[in-house]
C-alpha atoms as a PDB file:
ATOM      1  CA  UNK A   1      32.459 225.862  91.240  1.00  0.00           C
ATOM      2  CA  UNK A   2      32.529 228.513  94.117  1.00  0.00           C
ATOM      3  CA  UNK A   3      32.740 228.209  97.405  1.00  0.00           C
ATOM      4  CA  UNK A   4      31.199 229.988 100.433  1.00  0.00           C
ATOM      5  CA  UNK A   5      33.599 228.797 102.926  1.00  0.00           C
ATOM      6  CA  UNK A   6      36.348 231.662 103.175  1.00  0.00           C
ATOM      7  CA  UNK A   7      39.203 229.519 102.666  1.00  0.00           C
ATOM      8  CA  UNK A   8      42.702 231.555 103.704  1.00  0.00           C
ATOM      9  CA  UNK A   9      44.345 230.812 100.696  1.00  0.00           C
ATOM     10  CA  UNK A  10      43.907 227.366 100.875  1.00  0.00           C
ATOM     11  CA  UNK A  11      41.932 226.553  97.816  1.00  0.00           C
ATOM     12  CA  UNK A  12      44.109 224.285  97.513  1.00  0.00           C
ATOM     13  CA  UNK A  13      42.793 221.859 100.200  1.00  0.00           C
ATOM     14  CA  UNK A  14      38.909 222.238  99.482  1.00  0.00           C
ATOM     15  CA  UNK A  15      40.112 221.980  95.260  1.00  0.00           C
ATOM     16  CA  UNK A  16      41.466 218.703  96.162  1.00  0.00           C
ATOM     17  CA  UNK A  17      38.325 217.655  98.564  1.00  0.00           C
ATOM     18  CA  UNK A  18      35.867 218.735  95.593  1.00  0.00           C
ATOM     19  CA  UNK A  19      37.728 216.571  93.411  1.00  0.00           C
ATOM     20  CA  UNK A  20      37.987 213.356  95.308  1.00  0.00           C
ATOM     21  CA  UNK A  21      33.781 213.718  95.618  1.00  0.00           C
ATOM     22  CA  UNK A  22      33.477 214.611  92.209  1.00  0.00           C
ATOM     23  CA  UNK A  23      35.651 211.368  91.065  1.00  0.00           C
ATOM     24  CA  UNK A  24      33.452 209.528  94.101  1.00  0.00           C
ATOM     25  CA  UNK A  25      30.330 210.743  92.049  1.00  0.00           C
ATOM     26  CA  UNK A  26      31.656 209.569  88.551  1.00  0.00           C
ATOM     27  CA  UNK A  27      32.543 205.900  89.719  1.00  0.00           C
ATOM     28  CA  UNK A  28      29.344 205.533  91.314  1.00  0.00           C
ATOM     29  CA  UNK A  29      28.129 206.519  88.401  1.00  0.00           C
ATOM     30  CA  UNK A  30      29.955 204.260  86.020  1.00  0.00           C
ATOM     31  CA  UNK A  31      28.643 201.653  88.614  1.00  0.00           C
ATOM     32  CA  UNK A  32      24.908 202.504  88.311  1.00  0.00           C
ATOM     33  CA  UNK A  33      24.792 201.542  84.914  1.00  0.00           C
ATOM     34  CA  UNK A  34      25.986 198.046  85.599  1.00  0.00           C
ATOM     35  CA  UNK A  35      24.879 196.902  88.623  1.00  0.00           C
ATOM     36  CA  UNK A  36      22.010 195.610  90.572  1.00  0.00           C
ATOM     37  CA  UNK A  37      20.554 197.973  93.347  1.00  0.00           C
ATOM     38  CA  UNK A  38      22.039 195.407  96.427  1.00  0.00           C
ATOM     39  CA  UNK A  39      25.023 195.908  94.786  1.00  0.00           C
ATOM     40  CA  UNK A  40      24.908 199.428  94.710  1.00  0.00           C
ATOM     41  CA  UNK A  41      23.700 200.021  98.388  1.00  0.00           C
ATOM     42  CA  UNK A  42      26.702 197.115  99.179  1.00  0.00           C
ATOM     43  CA  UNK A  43      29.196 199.903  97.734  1.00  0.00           C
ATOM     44  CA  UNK A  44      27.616 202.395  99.340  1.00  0.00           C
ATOM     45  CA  UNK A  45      27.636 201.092 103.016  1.00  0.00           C
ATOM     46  CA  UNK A  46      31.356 200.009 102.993  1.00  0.00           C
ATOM     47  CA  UNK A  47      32.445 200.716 106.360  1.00  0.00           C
ATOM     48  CA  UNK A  48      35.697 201.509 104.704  1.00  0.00           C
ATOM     49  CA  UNK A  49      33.774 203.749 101.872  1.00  0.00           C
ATOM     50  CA  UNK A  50      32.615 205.412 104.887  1.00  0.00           C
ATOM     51  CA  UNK A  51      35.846 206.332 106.856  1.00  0.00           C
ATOM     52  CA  UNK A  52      37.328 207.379 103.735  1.00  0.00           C
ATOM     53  CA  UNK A  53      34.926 209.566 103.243  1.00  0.00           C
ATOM     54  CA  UNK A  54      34.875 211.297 106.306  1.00  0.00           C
ATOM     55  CA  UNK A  55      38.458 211.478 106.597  1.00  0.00           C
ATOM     56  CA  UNK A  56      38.846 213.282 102.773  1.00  0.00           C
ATOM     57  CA  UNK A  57      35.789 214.993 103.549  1.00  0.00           C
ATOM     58  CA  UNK A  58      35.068 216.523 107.123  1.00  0.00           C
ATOM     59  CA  UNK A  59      38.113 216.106 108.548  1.00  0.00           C
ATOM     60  CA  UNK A  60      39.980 217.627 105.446  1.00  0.00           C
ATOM     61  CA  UNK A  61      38.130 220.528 106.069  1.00  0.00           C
ATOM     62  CA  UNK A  62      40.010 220.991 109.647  1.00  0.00           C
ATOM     63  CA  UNK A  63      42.969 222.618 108.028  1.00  0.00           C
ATOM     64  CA  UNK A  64      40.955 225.465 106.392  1.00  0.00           C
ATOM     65  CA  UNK A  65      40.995 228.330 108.480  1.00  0.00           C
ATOM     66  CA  UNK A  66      43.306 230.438 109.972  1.00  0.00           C
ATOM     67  CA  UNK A  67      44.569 231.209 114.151  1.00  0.00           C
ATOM     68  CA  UNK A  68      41.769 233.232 114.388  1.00  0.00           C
ATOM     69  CA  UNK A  69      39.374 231.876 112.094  1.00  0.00           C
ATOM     70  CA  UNK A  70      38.688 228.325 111.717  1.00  0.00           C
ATOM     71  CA  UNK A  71      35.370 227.946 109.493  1.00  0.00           C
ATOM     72  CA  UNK A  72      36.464 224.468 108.471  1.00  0.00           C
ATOM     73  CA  UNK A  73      36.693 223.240 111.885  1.00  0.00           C
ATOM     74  CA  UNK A  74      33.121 225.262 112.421  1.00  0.00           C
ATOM     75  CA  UNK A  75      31.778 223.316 108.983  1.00  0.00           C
ATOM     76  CA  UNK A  76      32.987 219.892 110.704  1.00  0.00           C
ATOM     77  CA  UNK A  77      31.316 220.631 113.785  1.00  0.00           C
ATOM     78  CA  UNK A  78      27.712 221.646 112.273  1.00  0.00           C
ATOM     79  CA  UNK A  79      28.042 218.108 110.265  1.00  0.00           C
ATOM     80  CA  UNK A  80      28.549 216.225 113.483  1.00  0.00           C
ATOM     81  CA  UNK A  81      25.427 218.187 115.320  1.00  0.00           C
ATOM     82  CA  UNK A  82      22.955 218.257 112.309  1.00  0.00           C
ATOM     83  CA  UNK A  83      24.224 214.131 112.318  1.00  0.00           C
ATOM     84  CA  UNK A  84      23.582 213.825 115.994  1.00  0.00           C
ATOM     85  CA  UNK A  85      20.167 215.721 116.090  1.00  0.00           C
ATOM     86  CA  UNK A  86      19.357 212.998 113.723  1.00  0.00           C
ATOM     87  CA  UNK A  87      19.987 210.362 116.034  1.00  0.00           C
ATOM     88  CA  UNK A  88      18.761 211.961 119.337  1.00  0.00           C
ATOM     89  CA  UNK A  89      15.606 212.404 116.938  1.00  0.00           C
ATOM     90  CA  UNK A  90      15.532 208.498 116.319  1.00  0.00           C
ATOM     91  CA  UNK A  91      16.312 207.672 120.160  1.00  0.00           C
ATOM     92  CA  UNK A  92      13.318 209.548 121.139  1.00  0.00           C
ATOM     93  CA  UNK A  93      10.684 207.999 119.045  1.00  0.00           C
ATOM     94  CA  UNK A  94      12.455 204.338 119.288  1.00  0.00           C
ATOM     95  CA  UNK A  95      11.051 202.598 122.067  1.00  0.00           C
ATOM     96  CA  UNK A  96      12.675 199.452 123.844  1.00  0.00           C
ATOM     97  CA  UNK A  97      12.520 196.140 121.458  1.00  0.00           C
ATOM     98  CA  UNK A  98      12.591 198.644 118.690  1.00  0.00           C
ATOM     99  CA  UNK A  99      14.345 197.361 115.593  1.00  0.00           C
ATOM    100  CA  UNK A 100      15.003 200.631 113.247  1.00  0.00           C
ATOM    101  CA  UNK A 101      16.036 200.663 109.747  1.00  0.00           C
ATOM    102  CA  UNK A 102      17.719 204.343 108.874  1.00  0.00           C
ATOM    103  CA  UNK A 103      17.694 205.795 105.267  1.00  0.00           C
ATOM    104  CA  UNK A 104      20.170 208.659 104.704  1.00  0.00           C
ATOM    105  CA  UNK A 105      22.855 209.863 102.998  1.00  0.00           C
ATOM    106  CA  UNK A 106      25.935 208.015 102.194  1.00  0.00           C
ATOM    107  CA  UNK A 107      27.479 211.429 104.461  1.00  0.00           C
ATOM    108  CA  UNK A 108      25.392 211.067 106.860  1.00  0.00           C
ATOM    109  CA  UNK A 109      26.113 207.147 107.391  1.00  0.00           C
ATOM    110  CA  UNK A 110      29.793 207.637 109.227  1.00  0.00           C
ATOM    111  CA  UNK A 111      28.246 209.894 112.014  1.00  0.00           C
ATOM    112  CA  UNK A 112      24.852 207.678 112.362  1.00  0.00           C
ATOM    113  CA  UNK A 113      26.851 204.111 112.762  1.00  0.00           C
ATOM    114  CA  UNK A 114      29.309 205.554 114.898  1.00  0.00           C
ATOM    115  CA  UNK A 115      26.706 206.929 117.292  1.00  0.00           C
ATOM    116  CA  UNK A 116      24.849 203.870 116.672  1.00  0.00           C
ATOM    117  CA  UNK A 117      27.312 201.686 117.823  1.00  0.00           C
ATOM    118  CA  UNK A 118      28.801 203.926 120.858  1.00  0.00           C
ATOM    119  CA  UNK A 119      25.266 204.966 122.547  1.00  0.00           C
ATOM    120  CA  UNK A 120      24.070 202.884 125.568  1.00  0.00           C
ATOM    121  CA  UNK A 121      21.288 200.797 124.878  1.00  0.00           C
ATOM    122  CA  UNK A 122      21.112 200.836 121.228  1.00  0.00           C
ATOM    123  CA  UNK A 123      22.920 197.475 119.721  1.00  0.00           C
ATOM    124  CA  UNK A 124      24.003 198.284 116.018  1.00  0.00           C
ATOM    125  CA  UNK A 125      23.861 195.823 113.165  1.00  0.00           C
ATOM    126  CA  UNK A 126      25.420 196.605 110.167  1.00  0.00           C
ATOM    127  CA  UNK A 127      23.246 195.991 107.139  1.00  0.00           C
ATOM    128  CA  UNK A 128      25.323 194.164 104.974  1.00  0.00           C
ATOM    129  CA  UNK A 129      24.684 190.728 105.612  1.00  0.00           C
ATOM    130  CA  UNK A 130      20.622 191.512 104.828  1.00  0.00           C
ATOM    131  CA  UNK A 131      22.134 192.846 101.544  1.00  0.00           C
ATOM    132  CA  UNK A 132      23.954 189.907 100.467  1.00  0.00           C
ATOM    133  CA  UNK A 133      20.781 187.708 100.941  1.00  0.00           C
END
C-alpha cells in the first residue's frame, strides 16, 4: 500500500502501524466466523482494545515528521477534531434527561468515551454490562 502522509524516511514507523491494523483486521476476522454478534461488539468495545489502539495508532503517528514538518502530529490532531465535532454535534441535539446510544467506529470510540466521560454534565456508561445481558 501507499501512503499520502510524507513520512521523512520513517516508513518504518507507519510500516509497523499498517501492520498492527492489518493483523487487528485478520483476528477480528478469524473471530467473525465464530462468534455471536454480543460477542463481537464485547471485543470491540474493550476499553483496553481501545487504548491500544490509539496508542499504536494516533499517537504512533506523532513521531512522523520532521523539526519543521510534523504531518503526523497534524494527522493526530484532525482525528481528535473530526472526533470532537462529533460530540459537540451530539451535545447540541441531546437535551437534559437524554439517554444517547452512539454508533461509530471502533477509531472513533477512544476519542468519544473519553470526551464522554470528561465533559460536564454528560454521565458516561460504558456499554458492556447491556452486552453481557
Amino acid at each position: 500500500q501507499t501512503c499520502a502522509l510524507p513520512i521523512y524516511g520513517q516508513a518504518p514507523v507507519v510500516g509497523e502501524i499498517m501492520r498492527k491494523f492489518a493483523t487487528q483486521a485478520e483476528d477480528f476476522e478469524r473471530a467473525a466466523k465464530q462468534s455471536t454478534v454480543s460477542e463481537l461488539l464485547l471485543q470491540l468495545n474493550d476499553p483496553v482494545r481501545d487504548a491500544e489502539e490509539n496508542r499504536f495508532g494516533q499517537n504512533g503517528l506523532l513521531a512522523v515528521g520532521n523539526s519543521e514538518q510534523q504531518p503526523g502530529a497534524e494527522l493526530a490532531a484532525y482525528w481528535f477534531m473530526r472526533n470532537a465535532k462529533m460530540f459537540a454535534k451530539v451535545l447540541r441535539l441531546a437535551r437534559p434527561g437524554d439517554r444517547v446510544l452512539l454508533i461509530v467506529g471502533s477509531g472513533h470510540r477512544f476519542w468519544l468515551t473519553h470526551l464522554a466521560a470528561n465533559t460536564p454534565g454528560v454521565k458516561y456508561v460504558e456499554v458492556q454490562p447491556f452486552l453481557r445481558r
